[in-house]
N, C-alpha and C. Protein backbone atom coordinates (compact mmCIF):
# COMPACT_ATOMS: atom_id res chain seq x y z
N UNK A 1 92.78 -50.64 67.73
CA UNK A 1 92.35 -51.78 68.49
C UNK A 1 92.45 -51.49 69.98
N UNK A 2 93.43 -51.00 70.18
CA UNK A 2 93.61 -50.45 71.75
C UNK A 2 92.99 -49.31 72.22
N UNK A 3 92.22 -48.42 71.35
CA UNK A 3 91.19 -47.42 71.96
C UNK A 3 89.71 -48.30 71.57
N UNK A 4 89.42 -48.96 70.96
CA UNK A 4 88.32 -50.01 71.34
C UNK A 4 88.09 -50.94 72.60
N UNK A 5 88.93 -51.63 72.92
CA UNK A 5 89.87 -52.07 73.56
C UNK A 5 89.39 -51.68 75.52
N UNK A 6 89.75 -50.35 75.04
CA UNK A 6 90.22 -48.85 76.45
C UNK A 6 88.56 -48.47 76.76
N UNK A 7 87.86 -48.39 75.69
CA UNK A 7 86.27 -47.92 75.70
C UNK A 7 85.24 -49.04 76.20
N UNK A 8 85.81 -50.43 75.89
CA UNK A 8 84.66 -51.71 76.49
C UNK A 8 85.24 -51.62 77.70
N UNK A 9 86.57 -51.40 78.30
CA UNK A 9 86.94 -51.78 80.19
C UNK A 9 85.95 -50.41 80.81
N UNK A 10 85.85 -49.33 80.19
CA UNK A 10 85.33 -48.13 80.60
C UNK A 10 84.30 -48.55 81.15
N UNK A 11 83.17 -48.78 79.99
CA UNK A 11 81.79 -49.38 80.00
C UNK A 11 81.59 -50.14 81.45
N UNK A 12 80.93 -49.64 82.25
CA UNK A 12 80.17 -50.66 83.52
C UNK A 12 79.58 -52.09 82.54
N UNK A 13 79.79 -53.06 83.54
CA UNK A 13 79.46 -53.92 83.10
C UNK A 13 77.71 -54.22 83.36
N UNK A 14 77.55 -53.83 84.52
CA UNK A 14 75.97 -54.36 84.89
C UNK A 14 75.26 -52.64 84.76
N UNK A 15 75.51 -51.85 83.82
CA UNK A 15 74.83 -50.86 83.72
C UNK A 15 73.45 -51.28 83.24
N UNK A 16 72.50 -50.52 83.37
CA UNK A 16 71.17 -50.51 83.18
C UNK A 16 70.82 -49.70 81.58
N UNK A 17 70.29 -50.42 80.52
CA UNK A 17 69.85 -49.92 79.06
C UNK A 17 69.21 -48.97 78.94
N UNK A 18 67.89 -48.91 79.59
CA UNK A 18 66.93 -47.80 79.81
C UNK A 18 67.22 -47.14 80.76
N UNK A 19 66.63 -45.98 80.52
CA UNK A 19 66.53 -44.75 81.70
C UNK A 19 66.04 -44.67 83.17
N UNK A 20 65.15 -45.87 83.13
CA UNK A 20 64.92 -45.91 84.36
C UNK A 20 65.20 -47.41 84.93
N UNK A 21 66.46 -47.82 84.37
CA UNK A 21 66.89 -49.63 84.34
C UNK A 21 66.36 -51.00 84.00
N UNK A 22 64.99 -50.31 82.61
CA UNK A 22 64.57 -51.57 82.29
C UNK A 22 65.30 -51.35 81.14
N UNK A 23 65.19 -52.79 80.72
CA UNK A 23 65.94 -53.51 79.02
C UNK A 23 65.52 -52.68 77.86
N UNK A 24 66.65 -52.30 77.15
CA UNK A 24 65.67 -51.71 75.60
C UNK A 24 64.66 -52.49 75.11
N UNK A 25 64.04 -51.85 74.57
CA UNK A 25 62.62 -52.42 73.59
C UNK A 25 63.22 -52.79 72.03
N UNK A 26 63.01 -54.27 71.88
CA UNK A 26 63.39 -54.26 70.69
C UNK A 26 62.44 -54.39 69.41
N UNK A 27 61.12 -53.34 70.23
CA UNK A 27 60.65 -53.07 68.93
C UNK A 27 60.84 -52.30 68.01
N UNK A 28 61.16 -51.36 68.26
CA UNK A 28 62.03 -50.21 67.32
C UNK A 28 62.88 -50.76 65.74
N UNK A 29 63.68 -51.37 66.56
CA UNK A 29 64.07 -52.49 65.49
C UNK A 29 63.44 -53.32 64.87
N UNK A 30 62.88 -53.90 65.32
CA UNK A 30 61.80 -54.79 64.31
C UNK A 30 60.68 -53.96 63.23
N UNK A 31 60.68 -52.72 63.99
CA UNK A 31 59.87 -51.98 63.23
C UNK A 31 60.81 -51.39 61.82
N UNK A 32 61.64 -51.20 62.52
CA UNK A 32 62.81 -50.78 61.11
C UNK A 32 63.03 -51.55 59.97
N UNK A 33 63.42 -53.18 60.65
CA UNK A 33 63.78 -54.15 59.82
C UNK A 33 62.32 -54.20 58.63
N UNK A 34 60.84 -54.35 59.34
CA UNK A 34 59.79 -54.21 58.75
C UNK A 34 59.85 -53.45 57.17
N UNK A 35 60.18 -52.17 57.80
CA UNK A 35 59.95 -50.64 56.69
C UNK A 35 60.73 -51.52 55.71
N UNK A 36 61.98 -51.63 55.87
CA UNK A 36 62.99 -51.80 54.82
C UNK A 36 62.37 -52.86 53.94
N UNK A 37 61.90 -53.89 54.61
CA UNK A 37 61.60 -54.83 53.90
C UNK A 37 60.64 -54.66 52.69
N UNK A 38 59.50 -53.37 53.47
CA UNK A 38 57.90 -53.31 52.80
C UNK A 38 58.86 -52.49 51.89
N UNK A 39 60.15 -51.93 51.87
CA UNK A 39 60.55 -50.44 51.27
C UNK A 39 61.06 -51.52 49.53
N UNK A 40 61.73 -52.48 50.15
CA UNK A 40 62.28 -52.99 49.44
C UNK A 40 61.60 -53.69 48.42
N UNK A 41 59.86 -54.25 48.87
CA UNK A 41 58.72 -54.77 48.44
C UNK A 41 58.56 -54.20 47.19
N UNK A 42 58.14 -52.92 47.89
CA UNK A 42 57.74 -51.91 46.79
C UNK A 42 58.31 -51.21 45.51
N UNK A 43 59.02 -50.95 45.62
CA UNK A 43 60.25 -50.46 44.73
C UNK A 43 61.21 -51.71 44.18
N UNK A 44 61.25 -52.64 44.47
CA UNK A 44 61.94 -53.50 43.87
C UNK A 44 61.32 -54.78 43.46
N UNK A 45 60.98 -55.62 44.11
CA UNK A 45 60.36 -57.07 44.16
C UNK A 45 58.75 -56.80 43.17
N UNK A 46 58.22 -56.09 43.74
CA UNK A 46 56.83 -56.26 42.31
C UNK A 46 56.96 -55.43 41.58
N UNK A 47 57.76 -54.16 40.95
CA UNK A 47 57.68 -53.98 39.98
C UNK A 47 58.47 -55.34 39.12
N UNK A 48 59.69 -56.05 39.48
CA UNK A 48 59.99 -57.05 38.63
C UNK A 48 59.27 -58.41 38.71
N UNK A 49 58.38 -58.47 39.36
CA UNK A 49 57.11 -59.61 39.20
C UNK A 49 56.48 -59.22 37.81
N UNK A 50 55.81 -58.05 38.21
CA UNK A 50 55.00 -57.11 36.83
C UNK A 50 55.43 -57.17 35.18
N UNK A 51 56.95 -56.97 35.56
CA UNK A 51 57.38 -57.38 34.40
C UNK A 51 57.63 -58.48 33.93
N UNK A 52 58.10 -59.52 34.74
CA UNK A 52 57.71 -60.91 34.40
C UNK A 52 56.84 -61.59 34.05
N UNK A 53 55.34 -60.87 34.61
CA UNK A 53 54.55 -61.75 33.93
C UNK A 53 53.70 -60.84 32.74
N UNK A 54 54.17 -59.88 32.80
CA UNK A 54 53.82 -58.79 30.93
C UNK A 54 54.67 -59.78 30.07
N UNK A 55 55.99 -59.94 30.08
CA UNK A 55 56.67 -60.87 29.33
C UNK A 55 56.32 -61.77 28.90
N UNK A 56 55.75 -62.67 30.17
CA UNK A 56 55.49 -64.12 30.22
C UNK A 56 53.89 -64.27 29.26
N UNK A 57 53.02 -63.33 29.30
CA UNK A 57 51.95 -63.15 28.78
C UNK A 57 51.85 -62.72 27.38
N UNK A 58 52.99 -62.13 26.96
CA UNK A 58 53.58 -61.50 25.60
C UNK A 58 53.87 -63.03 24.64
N UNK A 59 54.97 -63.76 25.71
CA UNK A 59 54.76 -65.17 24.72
C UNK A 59 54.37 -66.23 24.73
N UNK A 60 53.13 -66.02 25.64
CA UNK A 60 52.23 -66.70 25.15
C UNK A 60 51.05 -66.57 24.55
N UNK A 61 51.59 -65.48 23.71
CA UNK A 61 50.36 -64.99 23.07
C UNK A 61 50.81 -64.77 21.72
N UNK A 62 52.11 -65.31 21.75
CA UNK A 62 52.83 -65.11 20.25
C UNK A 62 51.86 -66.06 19.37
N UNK A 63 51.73 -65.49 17.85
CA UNK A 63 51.34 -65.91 16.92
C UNK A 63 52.05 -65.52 15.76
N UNK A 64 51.80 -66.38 14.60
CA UNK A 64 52.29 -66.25 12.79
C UNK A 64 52.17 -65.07 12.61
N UNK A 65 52.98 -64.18 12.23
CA UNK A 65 53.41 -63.25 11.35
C UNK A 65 53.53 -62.01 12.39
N UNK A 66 53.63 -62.51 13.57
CA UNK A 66 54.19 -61.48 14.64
C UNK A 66 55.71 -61.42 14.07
N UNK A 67 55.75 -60.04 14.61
CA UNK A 67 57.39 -59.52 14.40
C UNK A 67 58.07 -59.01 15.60
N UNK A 68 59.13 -59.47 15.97
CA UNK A 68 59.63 -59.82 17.25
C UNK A 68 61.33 -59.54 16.91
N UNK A 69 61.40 -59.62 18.44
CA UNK A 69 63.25 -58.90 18.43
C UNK A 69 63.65 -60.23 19.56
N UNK A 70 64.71 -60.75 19.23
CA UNK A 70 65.23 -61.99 20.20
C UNK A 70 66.50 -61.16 21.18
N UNK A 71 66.60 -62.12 22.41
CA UNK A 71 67.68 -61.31 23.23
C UNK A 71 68.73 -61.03 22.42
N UNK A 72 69.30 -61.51 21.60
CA UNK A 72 70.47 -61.17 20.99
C UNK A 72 70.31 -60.05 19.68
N UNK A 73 68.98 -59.36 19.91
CA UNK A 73 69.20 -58.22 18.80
C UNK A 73 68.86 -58.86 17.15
N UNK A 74 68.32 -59.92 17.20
CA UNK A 74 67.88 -60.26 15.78
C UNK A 74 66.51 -59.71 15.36
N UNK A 75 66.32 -59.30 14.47
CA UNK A 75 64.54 -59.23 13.99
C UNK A 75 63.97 -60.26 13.17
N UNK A 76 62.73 -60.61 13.15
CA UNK A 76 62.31 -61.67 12.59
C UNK A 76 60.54 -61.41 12.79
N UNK A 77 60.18 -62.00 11.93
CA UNK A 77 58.45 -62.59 11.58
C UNK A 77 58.41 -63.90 11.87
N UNK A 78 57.58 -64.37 13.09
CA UNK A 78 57.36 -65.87 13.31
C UNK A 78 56.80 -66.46 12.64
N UNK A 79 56.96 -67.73 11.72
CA UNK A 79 56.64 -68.30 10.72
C UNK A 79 56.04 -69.70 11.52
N UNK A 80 56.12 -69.78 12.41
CA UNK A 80 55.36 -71.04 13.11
C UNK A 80 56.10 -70.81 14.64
N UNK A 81 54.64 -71.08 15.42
CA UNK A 81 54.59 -71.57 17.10
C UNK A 81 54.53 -72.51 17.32
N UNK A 82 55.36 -73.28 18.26
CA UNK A 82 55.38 -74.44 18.89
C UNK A 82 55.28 -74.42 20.71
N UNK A 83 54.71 -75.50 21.28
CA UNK A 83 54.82 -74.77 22.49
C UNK A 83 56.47 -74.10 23.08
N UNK A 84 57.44 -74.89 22.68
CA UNK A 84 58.82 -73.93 23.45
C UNK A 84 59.15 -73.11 22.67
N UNK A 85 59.16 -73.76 21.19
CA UNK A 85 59.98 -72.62 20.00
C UNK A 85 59.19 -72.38 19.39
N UNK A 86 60.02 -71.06 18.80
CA UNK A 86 59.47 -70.25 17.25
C UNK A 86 59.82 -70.21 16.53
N UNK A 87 59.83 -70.68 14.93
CA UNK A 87 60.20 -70.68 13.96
C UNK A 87 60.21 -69.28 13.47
N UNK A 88 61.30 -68.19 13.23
CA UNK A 88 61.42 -66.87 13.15
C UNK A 88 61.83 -66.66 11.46
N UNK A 89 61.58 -65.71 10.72
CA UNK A 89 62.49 -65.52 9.40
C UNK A 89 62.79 -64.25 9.56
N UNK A 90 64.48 -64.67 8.89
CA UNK A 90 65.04 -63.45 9.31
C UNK A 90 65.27 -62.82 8.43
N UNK A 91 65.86 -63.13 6.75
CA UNK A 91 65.92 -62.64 5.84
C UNK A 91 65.57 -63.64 4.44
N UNK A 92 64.77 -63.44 3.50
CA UNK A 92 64.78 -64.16 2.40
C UNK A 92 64.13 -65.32 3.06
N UNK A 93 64.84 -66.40 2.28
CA UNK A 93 65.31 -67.83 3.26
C UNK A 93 65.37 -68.02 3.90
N UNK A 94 66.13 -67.59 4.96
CA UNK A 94 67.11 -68.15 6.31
C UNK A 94 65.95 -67.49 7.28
N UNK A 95 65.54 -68.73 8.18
CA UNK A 95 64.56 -68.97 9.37
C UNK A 95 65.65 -69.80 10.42
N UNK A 96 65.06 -69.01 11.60
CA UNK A 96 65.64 -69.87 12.67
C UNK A 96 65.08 -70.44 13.65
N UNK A 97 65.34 -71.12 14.29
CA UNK A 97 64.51 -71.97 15.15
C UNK A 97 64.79 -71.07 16.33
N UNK A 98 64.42 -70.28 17.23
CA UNK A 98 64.27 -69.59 18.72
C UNK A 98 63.89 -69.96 19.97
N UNK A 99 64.40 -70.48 20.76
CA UNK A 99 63.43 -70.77 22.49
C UNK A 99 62.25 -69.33 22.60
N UNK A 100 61.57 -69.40 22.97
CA UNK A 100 60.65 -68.72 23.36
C UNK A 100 60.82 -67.60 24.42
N UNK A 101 61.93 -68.23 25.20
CA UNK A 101 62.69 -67.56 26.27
C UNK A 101 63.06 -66.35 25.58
N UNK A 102 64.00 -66.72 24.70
CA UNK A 102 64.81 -65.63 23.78
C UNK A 102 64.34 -64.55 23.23
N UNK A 103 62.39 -64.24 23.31
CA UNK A 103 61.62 -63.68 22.70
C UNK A 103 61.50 -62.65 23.70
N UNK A 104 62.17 -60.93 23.44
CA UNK A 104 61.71 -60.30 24.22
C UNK A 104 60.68 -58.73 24.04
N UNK A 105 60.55 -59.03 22.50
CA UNK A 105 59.70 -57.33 22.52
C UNK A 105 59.10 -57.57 20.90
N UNK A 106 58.09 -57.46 20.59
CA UNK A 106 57.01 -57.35 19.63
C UNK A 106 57.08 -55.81 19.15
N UNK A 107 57.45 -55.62 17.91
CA UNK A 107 57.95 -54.68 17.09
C UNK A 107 56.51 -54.35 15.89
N UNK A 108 55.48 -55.18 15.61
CA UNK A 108 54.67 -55.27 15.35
C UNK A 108 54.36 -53.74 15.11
N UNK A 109 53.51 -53.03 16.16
CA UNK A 109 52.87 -51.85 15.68
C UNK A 109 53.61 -50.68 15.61
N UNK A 110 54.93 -51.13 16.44
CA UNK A 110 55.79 -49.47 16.41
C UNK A 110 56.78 -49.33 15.24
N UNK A 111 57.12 -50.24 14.33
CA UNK A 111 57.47 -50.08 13.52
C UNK A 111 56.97 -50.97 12.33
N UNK A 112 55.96 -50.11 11.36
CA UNK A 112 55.41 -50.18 10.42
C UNK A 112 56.25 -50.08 9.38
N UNK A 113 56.63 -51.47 8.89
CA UNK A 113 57.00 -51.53 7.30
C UNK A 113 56.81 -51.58 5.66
């Protein structure tokens, strides 16, 4: 704290920023803040748009006798669409009622039973 401290009394107070005593340009910075942002655009923010709406387009396009995997790792054949839920069967008998939300990957063509 005391060599921080020792380094601001050093510092002139009315020194001049630029080289020839005008003010820095604070475009530099703005230009930086920019990149990061477009950097951050790109690589982060629309690829997870992209996938949101592949998802979002996936169920709403669910239909009867699609075969589907729920967030929690269940498998099932949809036995009826409703607009929020899906009536899923999971084994034999036992059907469950699903949010639609919960619907994340169509198993349909990659695994042929």
């Amino acid at each position: 704290m005391n060599l921080l401290y020792s380094f601001l009394l050093m510092a002139p107070a009315g020194a001049p920023a630029g080289a020839e005593g005008q003010p820095a340009s604070a475009w530099p910075t703005i230009l930086m803040f920019g990149a990061i942002i477009l950097v951050m655009w790109l690589f982060m923010i629309r690829p997870q748009r992209k996938q949101q709406k592949e998802l979002q387009n996936f169920r709403n396009a669910l239909k009867k006798g699609d075969k589907v995997v729920t967030v929690g790792g269940i498998y099932g054949e949809i036995v009826e669409v409703t607009e929020k839920t899906c009536l899923i069967k999971v084994d034999g008998d036992v059907k469950l009622r699903v949010d639609k939300q919960g619907l994340v990957k169509d198993y349909s063509e990659t695994n042929p039973q």
